[in-house]
N, C-alpha and C. Protein backbone atom coordinates (compact mmCIF):
# COMPACT_ATOMS: atom_id res chain seq x y z
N UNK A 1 122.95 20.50 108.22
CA UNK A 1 123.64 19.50 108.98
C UNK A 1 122.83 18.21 108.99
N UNK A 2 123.28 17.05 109.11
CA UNK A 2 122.61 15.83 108.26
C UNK A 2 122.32 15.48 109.74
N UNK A 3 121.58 14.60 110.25
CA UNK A 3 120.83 13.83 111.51
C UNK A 3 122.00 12.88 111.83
N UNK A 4 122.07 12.23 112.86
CA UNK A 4 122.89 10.88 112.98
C UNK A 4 122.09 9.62 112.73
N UNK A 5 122.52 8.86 112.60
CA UNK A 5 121.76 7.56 112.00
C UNK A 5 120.93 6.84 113.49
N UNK A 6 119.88 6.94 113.33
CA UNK A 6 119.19 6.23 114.72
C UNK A 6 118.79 7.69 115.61
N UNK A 7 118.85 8.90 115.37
CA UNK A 7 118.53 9.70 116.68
C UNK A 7 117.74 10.83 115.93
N UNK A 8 116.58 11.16 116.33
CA UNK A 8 115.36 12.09 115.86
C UNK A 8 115.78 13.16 116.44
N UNK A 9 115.24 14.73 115.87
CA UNK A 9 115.29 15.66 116.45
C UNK A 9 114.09 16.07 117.27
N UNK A 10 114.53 16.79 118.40
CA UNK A 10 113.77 17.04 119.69
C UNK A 10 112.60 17.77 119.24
N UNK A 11 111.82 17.91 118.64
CA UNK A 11 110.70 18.48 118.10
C UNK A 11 110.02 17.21 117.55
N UNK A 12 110.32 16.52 117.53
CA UNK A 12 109.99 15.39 116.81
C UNK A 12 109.53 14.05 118.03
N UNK A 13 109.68 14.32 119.01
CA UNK A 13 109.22 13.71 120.05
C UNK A 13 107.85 13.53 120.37
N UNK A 14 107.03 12.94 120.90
CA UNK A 14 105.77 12.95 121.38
C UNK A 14 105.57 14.37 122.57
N UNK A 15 104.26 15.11 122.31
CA UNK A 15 104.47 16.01 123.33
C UNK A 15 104.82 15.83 124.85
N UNK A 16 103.82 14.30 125.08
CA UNK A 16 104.16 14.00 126.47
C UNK A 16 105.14 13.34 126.93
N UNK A 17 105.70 12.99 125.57
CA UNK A 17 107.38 12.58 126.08
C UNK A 17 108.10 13.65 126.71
N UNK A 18 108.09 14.65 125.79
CA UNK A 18 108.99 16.40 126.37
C UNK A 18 108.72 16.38 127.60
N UNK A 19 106.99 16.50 127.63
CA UNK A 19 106.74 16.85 128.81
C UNK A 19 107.24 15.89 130.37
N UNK A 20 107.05 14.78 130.14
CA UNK A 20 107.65 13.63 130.80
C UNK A 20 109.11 14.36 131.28
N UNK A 21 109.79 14.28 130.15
CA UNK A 21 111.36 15.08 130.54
C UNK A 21 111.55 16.06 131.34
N UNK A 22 110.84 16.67 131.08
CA UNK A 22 110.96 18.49 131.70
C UNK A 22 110.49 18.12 133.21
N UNK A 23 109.47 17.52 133.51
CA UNK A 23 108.97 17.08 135.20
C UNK A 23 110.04 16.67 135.75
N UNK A 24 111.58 16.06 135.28
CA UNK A 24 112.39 15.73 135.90
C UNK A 24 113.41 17.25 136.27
N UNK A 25 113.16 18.07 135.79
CA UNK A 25 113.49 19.66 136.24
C UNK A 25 112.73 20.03 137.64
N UNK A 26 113.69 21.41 137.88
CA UNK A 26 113.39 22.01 138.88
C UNK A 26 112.39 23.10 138.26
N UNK A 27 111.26 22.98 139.57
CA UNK A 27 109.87 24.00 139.37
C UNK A 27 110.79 25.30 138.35
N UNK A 28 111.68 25.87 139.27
CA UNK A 28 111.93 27.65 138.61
C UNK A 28 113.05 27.14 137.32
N UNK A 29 113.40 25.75 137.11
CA UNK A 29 113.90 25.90 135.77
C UNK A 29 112.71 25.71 134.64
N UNK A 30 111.70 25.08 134.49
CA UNK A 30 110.66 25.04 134.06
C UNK A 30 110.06 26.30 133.65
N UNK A 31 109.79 27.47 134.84
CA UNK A 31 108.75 28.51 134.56
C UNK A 31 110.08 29.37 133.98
N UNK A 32 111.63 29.42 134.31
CA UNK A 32 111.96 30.33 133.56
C UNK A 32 112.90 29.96 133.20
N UNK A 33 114.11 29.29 132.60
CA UNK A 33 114.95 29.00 131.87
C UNK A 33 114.52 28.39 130.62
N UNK A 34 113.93 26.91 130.73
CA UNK A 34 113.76 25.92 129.87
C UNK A 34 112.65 26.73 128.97
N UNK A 35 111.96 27.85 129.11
CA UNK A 35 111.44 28.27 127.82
C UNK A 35 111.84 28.76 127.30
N UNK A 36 112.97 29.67 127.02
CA UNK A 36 113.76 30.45 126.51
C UNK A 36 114.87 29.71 125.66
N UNK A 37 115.16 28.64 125.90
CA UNK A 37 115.92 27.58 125.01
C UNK A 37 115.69 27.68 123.69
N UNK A 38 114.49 27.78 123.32
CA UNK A 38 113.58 27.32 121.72
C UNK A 38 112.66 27.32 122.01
N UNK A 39 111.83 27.62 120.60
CA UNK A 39 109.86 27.77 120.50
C UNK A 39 109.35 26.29 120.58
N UNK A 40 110.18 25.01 120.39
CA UNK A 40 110.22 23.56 120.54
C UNK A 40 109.47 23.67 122.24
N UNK A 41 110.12 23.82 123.02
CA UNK A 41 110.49 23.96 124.81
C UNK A 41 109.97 24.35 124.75
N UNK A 42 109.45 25.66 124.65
CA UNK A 42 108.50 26.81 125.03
C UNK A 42 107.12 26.43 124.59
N UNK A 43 106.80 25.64 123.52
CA UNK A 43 105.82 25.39 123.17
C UNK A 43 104.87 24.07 124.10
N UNK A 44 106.04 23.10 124.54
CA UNK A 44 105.82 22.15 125.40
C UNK A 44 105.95 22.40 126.70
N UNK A 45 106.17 23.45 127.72
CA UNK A 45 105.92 23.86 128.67
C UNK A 45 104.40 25.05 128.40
N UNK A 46 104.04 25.35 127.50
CA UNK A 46 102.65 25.59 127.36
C UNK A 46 101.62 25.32 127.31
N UNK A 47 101.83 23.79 127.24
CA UNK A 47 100.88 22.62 127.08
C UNK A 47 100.49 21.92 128.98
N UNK A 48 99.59 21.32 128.88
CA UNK A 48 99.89 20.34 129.85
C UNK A 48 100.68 19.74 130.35
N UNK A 49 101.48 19.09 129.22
CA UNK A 49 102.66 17.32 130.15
C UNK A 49 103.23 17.49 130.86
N UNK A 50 103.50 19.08 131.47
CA UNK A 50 105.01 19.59 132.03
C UNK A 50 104.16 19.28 133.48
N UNK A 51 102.85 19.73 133.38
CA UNK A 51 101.85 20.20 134.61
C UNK A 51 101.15 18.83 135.44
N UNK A 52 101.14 17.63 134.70
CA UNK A 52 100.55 16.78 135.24
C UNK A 52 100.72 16.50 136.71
N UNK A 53 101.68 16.78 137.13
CA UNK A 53 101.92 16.83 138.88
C UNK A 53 102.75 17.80 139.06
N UNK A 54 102.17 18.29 139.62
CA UNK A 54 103.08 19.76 140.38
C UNK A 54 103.07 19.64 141.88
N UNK A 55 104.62 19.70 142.45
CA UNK A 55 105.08 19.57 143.72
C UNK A 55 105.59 21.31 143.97
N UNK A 56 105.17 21.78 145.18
CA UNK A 56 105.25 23.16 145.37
C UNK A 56 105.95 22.85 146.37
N UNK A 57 105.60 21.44 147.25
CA UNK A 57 106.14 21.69 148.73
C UNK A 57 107.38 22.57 149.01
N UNK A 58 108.58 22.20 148.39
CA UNK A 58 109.92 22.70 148.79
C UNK A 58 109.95 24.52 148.43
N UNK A 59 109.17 24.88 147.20
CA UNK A 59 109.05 26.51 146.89
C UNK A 59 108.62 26.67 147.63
N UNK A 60 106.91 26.14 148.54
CA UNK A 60 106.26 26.96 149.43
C UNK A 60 107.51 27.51 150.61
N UNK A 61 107.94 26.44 151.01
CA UNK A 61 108.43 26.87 151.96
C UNK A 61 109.76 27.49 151.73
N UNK A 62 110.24 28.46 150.55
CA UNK A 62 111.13 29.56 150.56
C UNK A 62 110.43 30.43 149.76
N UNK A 63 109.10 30.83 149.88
CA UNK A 63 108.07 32.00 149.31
C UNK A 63 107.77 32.52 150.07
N UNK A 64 106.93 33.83 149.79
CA UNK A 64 106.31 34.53 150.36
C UNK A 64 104.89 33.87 150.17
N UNK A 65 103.95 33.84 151.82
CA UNK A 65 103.17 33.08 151.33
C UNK A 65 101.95 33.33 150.64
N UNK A 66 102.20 34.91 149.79
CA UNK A 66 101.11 35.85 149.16
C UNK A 66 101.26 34.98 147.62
N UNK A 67 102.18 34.56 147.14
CA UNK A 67 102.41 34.66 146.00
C UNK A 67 102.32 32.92 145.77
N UNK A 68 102.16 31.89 146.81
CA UNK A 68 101.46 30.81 146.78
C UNK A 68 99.88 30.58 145.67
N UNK A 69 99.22 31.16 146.34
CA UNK A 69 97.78 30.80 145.60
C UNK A 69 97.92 31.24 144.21
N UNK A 70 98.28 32.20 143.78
CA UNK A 70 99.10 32.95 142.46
C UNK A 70 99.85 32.03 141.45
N UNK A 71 100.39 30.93 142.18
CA UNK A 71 101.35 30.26 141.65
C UNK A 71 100.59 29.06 141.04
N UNK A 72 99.92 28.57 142.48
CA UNK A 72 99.07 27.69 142.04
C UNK A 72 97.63 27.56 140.82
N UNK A 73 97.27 28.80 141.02
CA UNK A 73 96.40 29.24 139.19
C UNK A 73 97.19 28.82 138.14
N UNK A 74 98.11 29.79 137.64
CA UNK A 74 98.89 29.60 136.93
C UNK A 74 99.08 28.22 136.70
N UNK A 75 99.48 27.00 137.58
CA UNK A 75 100.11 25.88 137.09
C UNK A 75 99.16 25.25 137.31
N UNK A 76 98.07 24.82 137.68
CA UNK A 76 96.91 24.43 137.82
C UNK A 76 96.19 24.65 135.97
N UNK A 77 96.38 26.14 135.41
CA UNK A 77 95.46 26.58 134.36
C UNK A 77 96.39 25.76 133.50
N UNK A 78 97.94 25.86 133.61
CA UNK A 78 98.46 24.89 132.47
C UNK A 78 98.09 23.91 132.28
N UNK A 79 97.87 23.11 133.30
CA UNK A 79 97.37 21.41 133.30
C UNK A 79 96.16 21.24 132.43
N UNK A 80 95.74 22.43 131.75
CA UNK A 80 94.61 22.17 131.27
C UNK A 80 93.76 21.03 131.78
N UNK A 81 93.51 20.37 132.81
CA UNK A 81 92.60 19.41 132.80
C UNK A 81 93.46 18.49 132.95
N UNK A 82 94.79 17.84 132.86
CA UNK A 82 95.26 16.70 132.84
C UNK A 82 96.02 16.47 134.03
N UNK A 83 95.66 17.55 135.56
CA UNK A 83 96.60 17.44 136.76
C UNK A 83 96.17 16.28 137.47
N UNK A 84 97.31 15.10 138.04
CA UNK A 84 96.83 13.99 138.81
C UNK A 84 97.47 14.20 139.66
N UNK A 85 98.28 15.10 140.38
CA UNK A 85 98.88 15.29 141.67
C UNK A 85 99.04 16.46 142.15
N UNK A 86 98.61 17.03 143.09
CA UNK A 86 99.48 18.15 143.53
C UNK A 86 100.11 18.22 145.09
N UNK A 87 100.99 18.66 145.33
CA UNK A 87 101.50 18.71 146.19
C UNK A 87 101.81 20.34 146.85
N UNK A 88 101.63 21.17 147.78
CA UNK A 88 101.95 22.24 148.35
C UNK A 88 101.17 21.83 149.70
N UNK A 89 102.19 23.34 150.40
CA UNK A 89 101.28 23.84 151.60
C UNK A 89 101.41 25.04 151.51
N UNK A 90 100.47 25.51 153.11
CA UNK A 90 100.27 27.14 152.84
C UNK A 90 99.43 28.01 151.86
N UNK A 91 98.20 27.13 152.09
CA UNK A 91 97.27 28.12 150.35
C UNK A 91 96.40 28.79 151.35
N UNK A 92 97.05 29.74 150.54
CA UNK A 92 96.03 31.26 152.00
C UNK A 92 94.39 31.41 151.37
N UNK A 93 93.77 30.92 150.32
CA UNK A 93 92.48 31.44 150.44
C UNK A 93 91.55 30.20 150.35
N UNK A 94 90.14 30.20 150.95
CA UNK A 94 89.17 29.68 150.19
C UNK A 94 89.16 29.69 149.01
N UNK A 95 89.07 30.39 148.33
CA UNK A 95 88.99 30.57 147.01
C UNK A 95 89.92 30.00 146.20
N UNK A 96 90.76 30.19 146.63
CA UNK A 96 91.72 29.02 146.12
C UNK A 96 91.89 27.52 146.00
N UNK A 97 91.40 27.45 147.08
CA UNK A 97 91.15 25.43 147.47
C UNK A 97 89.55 25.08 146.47
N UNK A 98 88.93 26.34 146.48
CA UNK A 98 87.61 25.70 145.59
C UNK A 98 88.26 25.71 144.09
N UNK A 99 88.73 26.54 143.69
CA UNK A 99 89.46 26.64 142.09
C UNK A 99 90.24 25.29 141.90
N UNK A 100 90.94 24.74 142.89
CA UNK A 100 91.40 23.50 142.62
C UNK A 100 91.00 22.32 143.08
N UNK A 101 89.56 22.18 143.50
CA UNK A 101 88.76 21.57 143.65
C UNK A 101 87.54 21.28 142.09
N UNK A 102 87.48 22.70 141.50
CA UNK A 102 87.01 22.46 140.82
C UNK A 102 87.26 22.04 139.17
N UNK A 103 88.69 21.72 139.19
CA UNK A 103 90.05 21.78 138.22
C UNK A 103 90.33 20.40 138.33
């Protein structure tokens, strides 16, 4: 199937463009729909760009609040290094606030 004149295919994007895109999603479409789309998606929610700010506030407060600090590893370890915001409440451990202190 031939391209249209003027429009690139979505793999062909800058990673942190994707990623840019996908932050305009909802947290649980991110961790589980939008990877399952294509290895394109899936590959760019594996990366950083998706992670650069992560807002928990609105999940915390329809979670259990065991599965908070849990959550926050996880999306914290994606950011590889490139997180400039986070947003939650409810982080039940020390240990937890030092891990993202030290992240």
């Amino acid at each position: 199937m031939e391209e249209a004149a003027g429009f690139r295919d979505w793999k062909d994007l800058l990673p942190d463009l994707q990623g840019a895109i996908f932050t305009r999603l909802f947290l649980e479409e991110r961790l589980s729909v939008v990877s399952s789309v294509c290895k394109s998606w899936a590959s760019t929610l594996a990366g950083p760009y998706c992670w650069q700010e992560i807002d928990l506030e609105e999940w915390c407060n329809q979670t259990e609040p065991d599965k908070i600090d849990r959550m926050l590893v996880l999306l914290i370890t994606r950011s590889s290094g490139s997180l400039r915001k986070l947003t939650v409440s409810f982080v039940q451990s020390e240990k937890t606030f030092t891990f993202i202190a030290e992240k």
